[in-house]
Protein backbone atom coordinates (compact mmCIF):
# COMPACT_ATOMS: atom_id res chain seq x y z
CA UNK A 1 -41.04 48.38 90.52
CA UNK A 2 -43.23 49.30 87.77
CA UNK A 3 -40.30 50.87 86.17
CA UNK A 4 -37.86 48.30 86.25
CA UNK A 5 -40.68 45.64 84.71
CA UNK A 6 -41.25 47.72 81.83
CA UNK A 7 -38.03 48.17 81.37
CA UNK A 8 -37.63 43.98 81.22
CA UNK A 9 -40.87 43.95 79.01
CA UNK A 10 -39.34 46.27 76.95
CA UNK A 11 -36.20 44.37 76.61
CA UNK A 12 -38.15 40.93 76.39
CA UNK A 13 -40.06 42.49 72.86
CA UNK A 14 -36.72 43.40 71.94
CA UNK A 15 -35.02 39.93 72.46
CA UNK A 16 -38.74 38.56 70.52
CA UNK A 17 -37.78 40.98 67.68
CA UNK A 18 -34.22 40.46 67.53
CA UNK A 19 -34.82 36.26 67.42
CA UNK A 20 -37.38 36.50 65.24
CA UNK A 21 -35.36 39.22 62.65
CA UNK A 22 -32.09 36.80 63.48
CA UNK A 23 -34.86 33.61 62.79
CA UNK A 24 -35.87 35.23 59.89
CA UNK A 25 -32.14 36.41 58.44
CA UNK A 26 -30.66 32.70 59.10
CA UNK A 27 -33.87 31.31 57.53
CA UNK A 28 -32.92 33.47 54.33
CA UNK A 29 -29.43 32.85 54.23
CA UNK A 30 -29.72 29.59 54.49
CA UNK A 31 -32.10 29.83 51.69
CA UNK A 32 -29.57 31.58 49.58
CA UNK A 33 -26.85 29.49 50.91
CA UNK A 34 -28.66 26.55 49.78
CA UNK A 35 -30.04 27.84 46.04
CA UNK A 36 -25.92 29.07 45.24
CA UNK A 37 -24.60 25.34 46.75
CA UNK A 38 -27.25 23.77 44.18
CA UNK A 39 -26.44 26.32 41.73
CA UNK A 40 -22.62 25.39 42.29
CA UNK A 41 -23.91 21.52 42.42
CA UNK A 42 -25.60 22.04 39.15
CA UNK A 43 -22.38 23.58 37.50
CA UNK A 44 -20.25 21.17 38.30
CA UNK A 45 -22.47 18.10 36.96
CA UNK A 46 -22.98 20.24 33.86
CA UNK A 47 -19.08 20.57 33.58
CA UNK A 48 -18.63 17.14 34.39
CA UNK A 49 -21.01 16.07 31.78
CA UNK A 50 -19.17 18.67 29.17
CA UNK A 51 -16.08 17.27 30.04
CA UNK A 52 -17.18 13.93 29.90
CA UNK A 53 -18.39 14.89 26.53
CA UNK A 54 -15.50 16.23 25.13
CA UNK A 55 -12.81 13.77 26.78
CA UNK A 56 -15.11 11.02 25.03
CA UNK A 57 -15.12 12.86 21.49
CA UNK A 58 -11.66 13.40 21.88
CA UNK A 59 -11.13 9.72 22.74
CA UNK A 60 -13.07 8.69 19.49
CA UNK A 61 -10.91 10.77 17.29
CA UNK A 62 -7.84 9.70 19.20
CA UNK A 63 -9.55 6.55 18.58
CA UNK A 64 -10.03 7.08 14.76
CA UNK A 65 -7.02 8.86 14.07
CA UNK A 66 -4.78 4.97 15.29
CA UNK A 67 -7.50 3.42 13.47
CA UNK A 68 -6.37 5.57 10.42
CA UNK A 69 -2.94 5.11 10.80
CA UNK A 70 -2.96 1.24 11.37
CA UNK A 71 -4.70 1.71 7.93
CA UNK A 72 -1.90 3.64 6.56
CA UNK A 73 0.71 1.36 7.72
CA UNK A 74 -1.15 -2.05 6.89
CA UNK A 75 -1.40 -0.38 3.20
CA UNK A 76 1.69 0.75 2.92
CA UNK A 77 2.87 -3.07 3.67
CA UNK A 78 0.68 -4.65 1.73
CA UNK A 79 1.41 -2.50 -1.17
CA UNK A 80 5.36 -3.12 -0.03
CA UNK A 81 4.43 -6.97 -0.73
CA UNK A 82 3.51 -6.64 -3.95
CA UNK A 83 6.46 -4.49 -5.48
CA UNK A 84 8.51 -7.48 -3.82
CA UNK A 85 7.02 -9.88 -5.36
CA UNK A 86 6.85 -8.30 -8.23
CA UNK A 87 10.50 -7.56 -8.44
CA UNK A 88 11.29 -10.89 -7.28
CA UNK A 89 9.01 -12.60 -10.34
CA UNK A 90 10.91 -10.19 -12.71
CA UNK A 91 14.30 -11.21 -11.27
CA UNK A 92 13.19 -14.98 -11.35
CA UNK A 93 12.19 -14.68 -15.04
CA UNK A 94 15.56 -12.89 -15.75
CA UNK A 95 17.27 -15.47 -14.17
CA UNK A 96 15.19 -18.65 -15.86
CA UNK A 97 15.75 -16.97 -19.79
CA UNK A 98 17.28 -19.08 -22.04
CA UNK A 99 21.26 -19.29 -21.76
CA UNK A 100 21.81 -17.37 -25.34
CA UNK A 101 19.91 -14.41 -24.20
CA UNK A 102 21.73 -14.16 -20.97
CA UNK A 103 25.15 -14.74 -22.62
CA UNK A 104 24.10 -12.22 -24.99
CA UNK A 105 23.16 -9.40 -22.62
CA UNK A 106 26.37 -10.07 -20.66
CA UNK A 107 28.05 -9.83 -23.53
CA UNK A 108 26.64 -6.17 -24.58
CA UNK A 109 27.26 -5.11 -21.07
CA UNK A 110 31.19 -6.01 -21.41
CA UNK A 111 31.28 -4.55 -25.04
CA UNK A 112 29.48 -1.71 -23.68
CA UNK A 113 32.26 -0.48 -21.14
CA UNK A 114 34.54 -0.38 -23.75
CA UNK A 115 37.06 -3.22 -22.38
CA UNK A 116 38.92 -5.69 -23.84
CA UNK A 117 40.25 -7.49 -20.93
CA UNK A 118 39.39 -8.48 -17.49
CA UNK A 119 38.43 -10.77 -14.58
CA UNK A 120 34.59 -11.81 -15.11
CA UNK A 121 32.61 -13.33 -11.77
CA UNK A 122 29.53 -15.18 -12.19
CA UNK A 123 27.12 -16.34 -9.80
CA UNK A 124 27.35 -20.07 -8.68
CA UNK A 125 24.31 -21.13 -10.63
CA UNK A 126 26.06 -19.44 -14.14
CA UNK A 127 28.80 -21.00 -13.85
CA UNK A 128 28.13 -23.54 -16.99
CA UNK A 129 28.06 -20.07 -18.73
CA UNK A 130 31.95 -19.45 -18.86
CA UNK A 131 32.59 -21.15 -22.36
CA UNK A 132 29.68 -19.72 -24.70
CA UNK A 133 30.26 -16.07 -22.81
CA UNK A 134 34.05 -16.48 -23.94
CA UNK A 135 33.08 -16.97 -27.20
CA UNK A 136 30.20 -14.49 -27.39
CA UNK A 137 33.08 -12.00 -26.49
CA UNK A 138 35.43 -12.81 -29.08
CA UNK A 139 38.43 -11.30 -29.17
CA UNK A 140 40.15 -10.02 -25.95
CA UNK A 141 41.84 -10.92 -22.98
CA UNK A 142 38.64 -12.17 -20.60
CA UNK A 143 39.08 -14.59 -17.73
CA UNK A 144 37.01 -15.89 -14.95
CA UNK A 145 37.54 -15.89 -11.56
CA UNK A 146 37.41 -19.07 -9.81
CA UNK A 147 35.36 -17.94 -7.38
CA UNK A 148 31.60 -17.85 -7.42
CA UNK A 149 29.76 -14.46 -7.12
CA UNK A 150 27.54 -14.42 -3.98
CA UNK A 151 24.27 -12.61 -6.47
CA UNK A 152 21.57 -14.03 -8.36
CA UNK A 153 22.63 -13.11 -11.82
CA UNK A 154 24.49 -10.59 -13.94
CA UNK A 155 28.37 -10.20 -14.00
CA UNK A 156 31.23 -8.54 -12.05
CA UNK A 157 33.73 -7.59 -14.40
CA UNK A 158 37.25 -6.43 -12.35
CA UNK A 159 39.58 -4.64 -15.15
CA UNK A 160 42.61 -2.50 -13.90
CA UNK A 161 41.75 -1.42 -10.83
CA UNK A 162 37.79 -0.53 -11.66
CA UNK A 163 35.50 -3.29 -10.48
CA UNK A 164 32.12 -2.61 -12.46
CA UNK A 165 29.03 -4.49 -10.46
CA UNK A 166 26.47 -5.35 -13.21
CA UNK A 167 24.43 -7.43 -10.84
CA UNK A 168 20.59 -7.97 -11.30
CA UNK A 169 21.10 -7.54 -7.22
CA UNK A 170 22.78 -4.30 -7.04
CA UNK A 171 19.53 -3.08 -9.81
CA UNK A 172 17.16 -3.87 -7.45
CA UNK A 173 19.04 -2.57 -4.53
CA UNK A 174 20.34 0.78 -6.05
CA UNK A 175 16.71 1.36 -7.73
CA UNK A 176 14.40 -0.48 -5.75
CA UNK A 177 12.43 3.11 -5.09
CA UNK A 178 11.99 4.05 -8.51
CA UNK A 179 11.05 0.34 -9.54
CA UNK A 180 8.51 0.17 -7.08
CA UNK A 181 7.17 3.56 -8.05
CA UNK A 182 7.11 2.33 -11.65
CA UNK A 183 5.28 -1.23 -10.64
CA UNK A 184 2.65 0.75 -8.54
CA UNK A 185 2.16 3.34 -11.89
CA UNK A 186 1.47 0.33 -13.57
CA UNK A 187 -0.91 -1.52 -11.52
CA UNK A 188 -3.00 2.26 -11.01
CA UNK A 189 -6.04 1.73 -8.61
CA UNK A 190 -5.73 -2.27 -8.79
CA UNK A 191 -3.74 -2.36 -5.32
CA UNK A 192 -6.50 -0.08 -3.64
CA UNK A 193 -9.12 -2.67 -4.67
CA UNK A 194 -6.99 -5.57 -3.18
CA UNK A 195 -6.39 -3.21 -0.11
CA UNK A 196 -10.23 -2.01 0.89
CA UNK A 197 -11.16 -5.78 0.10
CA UNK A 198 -13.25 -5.46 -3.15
CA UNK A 199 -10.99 -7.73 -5.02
């Protein structure tokens, strides 16, 4: 009998062990489970917080960079408003000169195509200028059409089959780029005051 309970104490003190070395390996594992999950906890807030970080940098410049262009575009507007009215003041005060320089500079433009006869249009409010035009031209075959020109000012002048536009309208409209350039060469760093507000 002796035997067989040494043989159970023996296996008892092994069982002790084994639990206690088993005890002991779980304890440690779970120690080192628990350090990498707070490791791996502590990584991912960091990378949250980078990403964060940068998502809310990147948002600012996105931000920044409408900001910018709202800028751009309410510039480019207002400096759009003033060649208008610009160009519209010059066309007003082209249109309110006195009749003898008007009839005079339609007159040079006629003499300067080299016609002597043809179908002249002018615009509704010009009409009154028919007779002293006529005479400003001389000699030559001119009439006027008995229709009114849908422009501002300026002539039409249709002779043979050429119809040469020498509208204040078509001007503007064929060199509005240039003119605008021109106005904004003129006016140098005046606009960018009005635009940032110091004006």
């Amino acid at each position: 009998m002796q035997g067989i309970e040494r043989i159970k104490q023996h296996i008892i003190a092994n069982a002790d062990a084994t639990v206690k070395a088993i005890q002991e390996d779980t304890a440690s594992l779970e120690k080192k489970t628990l350090a990498e999950s707070e490791e791996r906890c502590r990584k991912i807030l960091q990378d949250a917080e980078d990403n964060s970080r940068r998502d809310a940098a990147m948002t600012v410049r996105r931000g920044e960079s409408l900001a910018d262009a709202e800028k751009r575009k309410n510039r480019l507007a207002h400096r759009q408003k003033i060649a208008d009215d610009v160009i519209f003041r010059a066309l007003k005060l082209l249109n309110e000169e006195p009749e003898e320089l008007r009839v005079k500079r339609y007159a040079s433009w006629v003499h300067a195509l080299g016609v002597s006869k043809g179908v002249i249009t002018l615009a509704e409010r010009e009409q009154h200028l028919k007779a002293p035009l006529a005479a400003a031209l001389g000699a030559g075959e001119f009439t006027f059409s008995k229709e009114d020109g849908s422009f501002s000012g300026g002539i039409m002048i249709h002779h043979g089959r050429v119809t040469d536009n020498l509208t204040y309208d078509l001007v503007v409209r064929d060199h509005r780029p240039e003119l605008t350039r021109l106005i904004f060469e003129i006016l140098g760093d005046e606009t960018s005051d009005e635009e940032s507000g110091d004006a």
